[in-house]
N, C-alpha and C. Protein backbone atom coordinates (compact mmCIF):
# COMPACT_ATOMS: atom_id res chain seq x y z
N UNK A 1 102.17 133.68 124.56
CA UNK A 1 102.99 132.57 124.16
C UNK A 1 103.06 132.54 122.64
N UNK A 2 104.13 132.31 121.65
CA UNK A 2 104.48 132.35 120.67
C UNK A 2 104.15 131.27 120.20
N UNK A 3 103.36 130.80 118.98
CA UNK A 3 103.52 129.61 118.38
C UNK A 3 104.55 128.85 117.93
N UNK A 4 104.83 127.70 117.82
CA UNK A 4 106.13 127.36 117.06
C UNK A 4 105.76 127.00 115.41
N UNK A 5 106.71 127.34 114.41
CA UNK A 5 106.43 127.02 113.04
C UNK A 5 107.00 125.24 113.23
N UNK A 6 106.02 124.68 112.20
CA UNK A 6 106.34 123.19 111.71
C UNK A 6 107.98 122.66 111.72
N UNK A 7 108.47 124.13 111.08
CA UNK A 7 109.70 123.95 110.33
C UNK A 7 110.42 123.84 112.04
N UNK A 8 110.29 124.79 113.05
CA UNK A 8 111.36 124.89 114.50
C UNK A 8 110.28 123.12 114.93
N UNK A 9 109.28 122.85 115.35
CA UNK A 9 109.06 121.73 115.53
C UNK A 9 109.77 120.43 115.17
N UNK A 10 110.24 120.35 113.57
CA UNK A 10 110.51 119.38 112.78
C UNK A 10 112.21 119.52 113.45
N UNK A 11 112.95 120.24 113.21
CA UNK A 11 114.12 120.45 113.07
C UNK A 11 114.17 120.10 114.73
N UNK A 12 113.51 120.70 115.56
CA UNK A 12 113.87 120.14 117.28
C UNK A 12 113.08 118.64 117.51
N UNK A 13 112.48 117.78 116.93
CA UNK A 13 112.73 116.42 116.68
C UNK A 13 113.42 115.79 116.29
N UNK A 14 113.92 116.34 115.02
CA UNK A 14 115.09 115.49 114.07
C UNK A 14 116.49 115.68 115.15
N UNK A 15 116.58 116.88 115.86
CA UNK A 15 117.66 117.27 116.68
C UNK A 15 117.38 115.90 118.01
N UNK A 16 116.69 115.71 118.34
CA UNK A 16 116.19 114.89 119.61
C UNK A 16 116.58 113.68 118.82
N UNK A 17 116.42 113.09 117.54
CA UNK A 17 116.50 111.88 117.16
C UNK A 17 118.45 111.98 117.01
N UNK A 18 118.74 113.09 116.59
CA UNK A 18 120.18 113.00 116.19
C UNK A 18 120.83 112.53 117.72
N UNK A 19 120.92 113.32 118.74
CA UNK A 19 120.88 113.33 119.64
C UNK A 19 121.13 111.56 120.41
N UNK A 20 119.95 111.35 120.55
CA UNK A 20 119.47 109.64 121.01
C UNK A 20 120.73 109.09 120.25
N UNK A 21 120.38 109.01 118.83
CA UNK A 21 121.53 107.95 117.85
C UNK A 21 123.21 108.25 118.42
N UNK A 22 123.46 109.45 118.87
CA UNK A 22 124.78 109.49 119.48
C UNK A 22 125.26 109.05 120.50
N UNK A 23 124.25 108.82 121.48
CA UNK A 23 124.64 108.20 122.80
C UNK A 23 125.29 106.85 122.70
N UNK A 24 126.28 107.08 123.62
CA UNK A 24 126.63 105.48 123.70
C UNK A 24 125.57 104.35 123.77
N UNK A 25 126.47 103.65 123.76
CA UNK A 25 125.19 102.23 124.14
C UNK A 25 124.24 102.50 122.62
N UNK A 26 123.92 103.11 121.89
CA UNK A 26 122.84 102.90 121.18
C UNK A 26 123.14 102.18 120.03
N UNK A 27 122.66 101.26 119.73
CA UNK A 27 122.24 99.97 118.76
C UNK A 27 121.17 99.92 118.01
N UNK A 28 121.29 99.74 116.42
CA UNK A 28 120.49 99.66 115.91
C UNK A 28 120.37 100.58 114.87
N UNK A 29 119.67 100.69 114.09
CA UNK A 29 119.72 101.39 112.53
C UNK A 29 118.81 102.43 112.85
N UNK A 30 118.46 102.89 114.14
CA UNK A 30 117.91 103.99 114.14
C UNK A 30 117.14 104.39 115.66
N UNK A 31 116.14 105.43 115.59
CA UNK A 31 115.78 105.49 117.09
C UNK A 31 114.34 105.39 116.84
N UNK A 32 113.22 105.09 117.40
CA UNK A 32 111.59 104.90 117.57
C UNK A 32 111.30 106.22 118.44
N UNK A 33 110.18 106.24 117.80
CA UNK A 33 109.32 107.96 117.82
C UNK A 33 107.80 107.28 119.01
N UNK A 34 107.14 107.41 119.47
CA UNK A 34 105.97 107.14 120.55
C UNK A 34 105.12 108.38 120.20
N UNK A 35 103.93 108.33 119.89
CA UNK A 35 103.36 110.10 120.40
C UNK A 35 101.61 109.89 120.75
N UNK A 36 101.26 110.38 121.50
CA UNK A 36 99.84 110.69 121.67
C UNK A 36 99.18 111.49 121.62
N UNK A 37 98.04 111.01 120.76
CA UNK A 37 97.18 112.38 119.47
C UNK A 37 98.16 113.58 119.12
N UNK A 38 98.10 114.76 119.31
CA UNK A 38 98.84 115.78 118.92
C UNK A 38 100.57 115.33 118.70
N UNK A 39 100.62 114.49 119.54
CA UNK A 39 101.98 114.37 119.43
C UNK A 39 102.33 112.89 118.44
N UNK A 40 101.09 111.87 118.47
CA UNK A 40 100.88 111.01 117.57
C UNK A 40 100.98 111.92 116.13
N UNK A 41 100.64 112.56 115.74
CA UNK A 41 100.72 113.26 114.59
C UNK A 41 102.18 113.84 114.69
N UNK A 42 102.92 114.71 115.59
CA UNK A 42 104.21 114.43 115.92
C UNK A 42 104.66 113.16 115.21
N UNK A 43 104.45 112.29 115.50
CA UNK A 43 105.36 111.33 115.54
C UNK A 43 105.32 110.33 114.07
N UNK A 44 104.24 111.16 113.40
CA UNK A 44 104.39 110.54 112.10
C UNK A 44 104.94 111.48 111.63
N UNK A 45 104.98 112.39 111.57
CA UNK A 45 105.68 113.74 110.82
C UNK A 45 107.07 113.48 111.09
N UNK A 46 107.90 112.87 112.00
CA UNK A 46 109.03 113.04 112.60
C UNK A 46 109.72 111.93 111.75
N UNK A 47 108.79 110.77 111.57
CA UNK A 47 109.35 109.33 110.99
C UNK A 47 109.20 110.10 109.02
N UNK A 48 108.58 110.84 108.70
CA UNK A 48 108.34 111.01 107.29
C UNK A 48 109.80 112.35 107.18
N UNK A 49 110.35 112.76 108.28
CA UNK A 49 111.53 113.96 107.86
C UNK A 49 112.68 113.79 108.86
N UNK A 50 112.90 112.64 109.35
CA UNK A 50 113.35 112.45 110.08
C UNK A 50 114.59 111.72 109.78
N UNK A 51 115.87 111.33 109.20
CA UNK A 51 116.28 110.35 108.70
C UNK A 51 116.64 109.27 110.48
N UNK A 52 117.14 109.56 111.36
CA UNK A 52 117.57 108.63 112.42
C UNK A 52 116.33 108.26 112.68
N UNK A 53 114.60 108.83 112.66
CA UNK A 53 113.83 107.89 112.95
C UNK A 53 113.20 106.80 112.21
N UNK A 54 113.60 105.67 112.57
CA UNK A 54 113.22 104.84 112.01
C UNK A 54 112.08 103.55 111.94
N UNK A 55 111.39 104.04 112.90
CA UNK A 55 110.32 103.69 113.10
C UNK A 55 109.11 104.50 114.12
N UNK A 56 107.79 104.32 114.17
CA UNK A 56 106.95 105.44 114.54
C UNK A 56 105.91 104.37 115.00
N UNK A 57 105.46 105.11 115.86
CA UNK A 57 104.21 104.63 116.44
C UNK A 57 103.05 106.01 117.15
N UNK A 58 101.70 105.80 116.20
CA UNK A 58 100.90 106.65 117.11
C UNK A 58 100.24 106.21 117.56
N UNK A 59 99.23 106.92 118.67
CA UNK A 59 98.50 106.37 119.45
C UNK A 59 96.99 107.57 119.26
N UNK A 60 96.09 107.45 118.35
CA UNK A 60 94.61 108.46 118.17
C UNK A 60 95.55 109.61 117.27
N UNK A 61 96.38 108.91 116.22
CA UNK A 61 96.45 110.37 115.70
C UNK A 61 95.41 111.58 115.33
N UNK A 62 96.83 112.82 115.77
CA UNK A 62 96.21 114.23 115.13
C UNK A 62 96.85 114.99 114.59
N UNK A 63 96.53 115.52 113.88
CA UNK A 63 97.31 116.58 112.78
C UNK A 63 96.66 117.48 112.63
N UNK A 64 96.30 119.06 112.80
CA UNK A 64 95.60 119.94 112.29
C UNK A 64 96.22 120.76 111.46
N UNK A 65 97.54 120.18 111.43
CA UNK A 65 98.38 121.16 110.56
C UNK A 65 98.18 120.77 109.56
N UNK A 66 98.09 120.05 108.82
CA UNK A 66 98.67 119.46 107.25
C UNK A 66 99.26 117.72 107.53
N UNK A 67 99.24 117.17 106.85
CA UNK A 67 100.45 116.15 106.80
C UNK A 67 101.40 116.18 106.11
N UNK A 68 102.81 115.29 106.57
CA UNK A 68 103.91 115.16 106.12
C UNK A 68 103.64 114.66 104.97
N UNK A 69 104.93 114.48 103.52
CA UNK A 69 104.88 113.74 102.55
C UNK A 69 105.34 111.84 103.39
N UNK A 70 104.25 110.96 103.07
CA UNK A 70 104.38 109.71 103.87
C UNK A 70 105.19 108.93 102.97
N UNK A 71 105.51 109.26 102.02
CA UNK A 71 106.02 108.66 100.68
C UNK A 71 107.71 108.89 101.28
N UNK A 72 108.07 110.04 102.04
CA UNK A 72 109.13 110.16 103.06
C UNK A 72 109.30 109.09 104.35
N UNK A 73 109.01 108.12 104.43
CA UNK A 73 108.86 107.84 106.24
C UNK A 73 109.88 106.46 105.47
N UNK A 74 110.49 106.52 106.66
CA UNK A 74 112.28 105.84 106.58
C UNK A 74 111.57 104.11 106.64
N UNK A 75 110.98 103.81 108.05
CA UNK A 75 110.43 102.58 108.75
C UNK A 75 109.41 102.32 108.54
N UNK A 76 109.27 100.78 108.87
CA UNK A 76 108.03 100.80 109.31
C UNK A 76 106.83 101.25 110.40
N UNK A 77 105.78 101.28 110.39
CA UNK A 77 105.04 102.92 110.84
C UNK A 77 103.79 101.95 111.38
N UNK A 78 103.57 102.37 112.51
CA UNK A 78 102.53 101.27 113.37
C UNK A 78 101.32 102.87 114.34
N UNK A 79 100.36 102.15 114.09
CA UNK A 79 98.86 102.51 114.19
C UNK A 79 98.35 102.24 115.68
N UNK A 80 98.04 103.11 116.29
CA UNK A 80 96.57 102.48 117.31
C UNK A 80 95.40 103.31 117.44
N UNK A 81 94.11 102.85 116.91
CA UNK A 81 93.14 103.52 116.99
C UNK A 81 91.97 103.13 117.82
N UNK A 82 91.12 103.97 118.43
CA UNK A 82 90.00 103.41 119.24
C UNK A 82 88.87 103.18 117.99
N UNK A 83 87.96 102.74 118.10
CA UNK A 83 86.57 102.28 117.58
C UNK A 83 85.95 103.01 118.18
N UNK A 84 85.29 104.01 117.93
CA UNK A 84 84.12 105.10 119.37
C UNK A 84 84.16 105.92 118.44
N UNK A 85 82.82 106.31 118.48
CA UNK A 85 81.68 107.59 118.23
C UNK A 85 82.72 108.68 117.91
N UNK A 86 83.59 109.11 119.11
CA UNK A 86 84.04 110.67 119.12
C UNK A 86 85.73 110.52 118.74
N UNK A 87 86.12 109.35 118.09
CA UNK A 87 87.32 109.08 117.75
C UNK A 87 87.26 108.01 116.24
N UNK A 88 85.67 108.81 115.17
CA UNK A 88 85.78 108.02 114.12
C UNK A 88 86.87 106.93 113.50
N UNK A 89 86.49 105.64 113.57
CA UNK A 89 87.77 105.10 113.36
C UNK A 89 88.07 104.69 111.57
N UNK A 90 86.98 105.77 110.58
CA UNK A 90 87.01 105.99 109.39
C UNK A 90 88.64 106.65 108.84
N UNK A 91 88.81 107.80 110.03
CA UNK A 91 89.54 108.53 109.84
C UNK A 91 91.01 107.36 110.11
N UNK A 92 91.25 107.02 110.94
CA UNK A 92 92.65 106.20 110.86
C UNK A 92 92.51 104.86 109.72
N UNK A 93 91.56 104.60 109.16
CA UNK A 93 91.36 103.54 108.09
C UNK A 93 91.97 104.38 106.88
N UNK A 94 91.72 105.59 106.97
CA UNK A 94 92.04 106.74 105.47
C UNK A 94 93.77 106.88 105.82
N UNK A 95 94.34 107.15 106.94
CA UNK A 95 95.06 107.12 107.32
C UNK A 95 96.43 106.10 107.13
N UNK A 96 96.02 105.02 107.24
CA UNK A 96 96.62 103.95 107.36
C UNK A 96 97.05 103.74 105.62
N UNK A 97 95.61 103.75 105.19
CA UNK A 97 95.40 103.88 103.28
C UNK A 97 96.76 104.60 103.00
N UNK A 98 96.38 106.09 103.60
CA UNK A 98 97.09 106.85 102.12
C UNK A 98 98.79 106.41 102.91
N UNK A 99 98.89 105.99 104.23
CA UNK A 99 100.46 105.87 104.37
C UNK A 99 101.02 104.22 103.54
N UNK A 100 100.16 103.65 103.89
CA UNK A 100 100.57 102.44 103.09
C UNK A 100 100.68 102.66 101.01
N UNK A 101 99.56 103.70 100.67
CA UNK A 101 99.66 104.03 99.40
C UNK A 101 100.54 104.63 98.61
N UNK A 102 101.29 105.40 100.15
CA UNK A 102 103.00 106.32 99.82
C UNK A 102 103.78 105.17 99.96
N UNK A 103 103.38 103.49 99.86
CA UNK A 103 104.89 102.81 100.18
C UNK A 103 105.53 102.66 101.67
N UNK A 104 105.12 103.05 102.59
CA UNK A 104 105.48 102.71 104.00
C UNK A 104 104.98 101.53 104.45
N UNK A 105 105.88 100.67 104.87
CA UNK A 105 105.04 99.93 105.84
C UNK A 105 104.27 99.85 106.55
N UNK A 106 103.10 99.58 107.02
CA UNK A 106 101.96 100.05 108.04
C UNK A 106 101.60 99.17 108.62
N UNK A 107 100.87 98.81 109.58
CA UNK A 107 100.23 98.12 110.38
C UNK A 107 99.27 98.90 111.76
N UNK A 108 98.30 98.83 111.83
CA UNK A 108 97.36 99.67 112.28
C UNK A 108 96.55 98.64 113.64
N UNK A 109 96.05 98.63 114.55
CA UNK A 109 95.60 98.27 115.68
C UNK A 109 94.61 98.85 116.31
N UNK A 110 93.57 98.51 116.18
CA UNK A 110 92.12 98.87 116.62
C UNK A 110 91.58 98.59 117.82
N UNK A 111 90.79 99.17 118.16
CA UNK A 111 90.51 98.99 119.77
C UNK A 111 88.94 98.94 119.79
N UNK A 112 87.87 98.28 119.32
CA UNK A 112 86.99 97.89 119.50
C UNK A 112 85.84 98.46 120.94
N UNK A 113 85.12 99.69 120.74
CA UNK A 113 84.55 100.11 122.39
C UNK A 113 85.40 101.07 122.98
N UNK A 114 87.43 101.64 122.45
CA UNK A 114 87.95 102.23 123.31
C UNK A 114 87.25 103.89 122.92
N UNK A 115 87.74 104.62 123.85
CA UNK A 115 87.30 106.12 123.23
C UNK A 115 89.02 106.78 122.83
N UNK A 116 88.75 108.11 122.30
CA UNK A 116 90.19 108.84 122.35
C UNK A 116 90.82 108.79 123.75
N UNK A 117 92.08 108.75 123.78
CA UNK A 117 92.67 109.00 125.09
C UNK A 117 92.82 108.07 126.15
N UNK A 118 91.87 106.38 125.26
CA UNK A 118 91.94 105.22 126.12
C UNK A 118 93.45 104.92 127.17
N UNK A 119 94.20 105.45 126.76
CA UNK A 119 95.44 104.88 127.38
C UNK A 119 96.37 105.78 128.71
N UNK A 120 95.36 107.25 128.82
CA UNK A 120 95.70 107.79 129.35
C UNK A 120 94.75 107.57 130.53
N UNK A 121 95.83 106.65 131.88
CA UNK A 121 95.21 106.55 132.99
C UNK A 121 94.79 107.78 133.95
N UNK A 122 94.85 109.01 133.24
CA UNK A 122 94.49 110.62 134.18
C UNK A 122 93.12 110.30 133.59
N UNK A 123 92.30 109.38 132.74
CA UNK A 123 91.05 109.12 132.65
C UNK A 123 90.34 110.40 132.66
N UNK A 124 91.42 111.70 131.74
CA UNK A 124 90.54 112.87 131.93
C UNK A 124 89.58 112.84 131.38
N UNK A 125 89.21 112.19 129.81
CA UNK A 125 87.65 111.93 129.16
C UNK A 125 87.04 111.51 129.46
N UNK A 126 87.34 110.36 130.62
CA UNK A 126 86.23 109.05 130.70
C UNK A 126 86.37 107.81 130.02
N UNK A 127 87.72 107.78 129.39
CA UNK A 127 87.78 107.05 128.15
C UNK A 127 88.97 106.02 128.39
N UNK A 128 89.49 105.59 129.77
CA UNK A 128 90.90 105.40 130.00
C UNK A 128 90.30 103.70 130.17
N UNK A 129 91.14 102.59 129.75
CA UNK A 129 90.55 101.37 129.56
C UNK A 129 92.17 100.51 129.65
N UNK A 130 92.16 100.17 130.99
CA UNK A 130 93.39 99.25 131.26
C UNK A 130 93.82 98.39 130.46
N UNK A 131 93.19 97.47 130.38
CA UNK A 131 93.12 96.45 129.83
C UNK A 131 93.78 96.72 128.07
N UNK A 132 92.74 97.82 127.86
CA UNK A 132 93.29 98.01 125.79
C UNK A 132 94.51 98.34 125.84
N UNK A 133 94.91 100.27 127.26
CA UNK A 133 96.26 100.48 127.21
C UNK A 133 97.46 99.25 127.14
N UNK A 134 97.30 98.07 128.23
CA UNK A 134 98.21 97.23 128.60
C UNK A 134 98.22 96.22 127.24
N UNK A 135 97.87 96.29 126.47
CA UNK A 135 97.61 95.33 125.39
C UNK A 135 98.41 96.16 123.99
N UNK A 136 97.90 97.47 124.20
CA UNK A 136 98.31 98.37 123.58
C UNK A 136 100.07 98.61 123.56
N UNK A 137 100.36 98.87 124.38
CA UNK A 137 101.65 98.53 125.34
C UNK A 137 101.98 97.47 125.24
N UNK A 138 102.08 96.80 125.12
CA UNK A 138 102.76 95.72 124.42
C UNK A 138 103.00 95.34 123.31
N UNK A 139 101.99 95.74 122.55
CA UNK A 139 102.06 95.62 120.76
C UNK A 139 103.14 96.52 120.54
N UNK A 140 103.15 97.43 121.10
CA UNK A 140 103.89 98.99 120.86
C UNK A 140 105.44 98.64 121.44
N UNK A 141 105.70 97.99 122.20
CA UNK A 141 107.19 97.47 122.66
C UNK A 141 107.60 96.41 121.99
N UNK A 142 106.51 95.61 121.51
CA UNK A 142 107.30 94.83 120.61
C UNK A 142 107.28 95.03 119.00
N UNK A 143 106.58 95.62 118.66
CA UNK A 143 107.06 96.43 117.33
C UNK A 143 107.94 97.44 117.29
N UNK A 144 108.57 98.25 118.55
CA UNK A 144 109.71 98.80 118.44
C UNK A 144 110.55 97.61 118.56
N UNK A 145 110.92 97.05 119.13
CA UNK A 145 111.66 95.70 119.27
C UNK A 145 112.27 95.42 118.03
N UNK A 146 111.16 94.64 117.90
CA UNK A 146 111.83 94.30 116.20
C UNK A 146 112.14 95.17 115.40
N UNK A 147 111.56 96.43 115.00
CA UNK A 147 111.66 96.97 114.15
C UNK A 147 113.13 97.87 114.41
N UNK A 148 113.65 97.81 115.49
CA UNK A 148 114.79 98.94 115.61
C UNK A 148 115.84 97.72 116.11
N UNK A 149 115.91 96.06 116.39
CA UNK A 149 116.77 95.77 116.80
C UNK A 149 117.65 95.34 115.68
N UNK A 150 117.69 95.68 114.50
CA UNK A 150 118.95 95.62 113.39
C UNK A 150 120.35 96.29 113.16
């Protein structure tokens, strides 16, 4: 299997966001990005090169690549992190820092006891916690809400 470069990644998001904004019916100054861990890092990268995305939400970001320039990200840019041992929640505090320090809007959401992957009911870690997902899920629908109904 071939890796994909950043650059075919970036460009087949921005294509997916162009895409969405053309459909009928669509309203609003732009389209919202969702991603979990790997794809949470996705999904900040997508809102920082993205011009139709206009707002982002991750869920345990990850990035092993590098990060985007955040000083790029169109919207405002929303956070969910667990509190747990194996999902330091130092790292999304640095996180949150340097995106709010590039000038993005931020807002970040902590989960107190969750582990990585809390929201994924395949409970493949051990770490899946109804209650935070469904809470989670909701913060996350209504900050797309507002943030994309202009």
């Amino acid at each position: 299997m071939m890796a994909m470069s950043m650059e075919q990644v970036e460009k087949d998001m921005c294509g997916a966001a162009e895409f969405l904004r053309s459909q009928e019916g669509v309203q609003g100054n732009g389209v919202g990005s969702v991603g979990f861990c790997l794809g949470g890092g996705l999904s900040v990268w997508a809102a920082a090169t993205c011009p139709n995305i206009t707002a982002a939400v991750t869920y345990y970001y990850v990035m092993p690549h590098g990060k985007p320039d955040f000083s790029k990200i169109k919207g405002p840019y929303s956070g969910t992190s667990a509190r747990r041992r194996i999902h330091p929640h130092e790292e999304a505090e640095k996180l949150e820092s340097e995106i709010r320090e590039a000038g993005a809007e931020v807002t970040f959401d902590y989960y107190e006891g969750a582990g990585h992957a809390f929201f994924n009911d395949t409970n493949r870690l051990g770490t899946y916690d109804a209650a935070k997902a469904q809470l989670s899920w909701e913060r996350t629908i209504d900050f797309l809400r507002k943030t994309l109904a202009s």
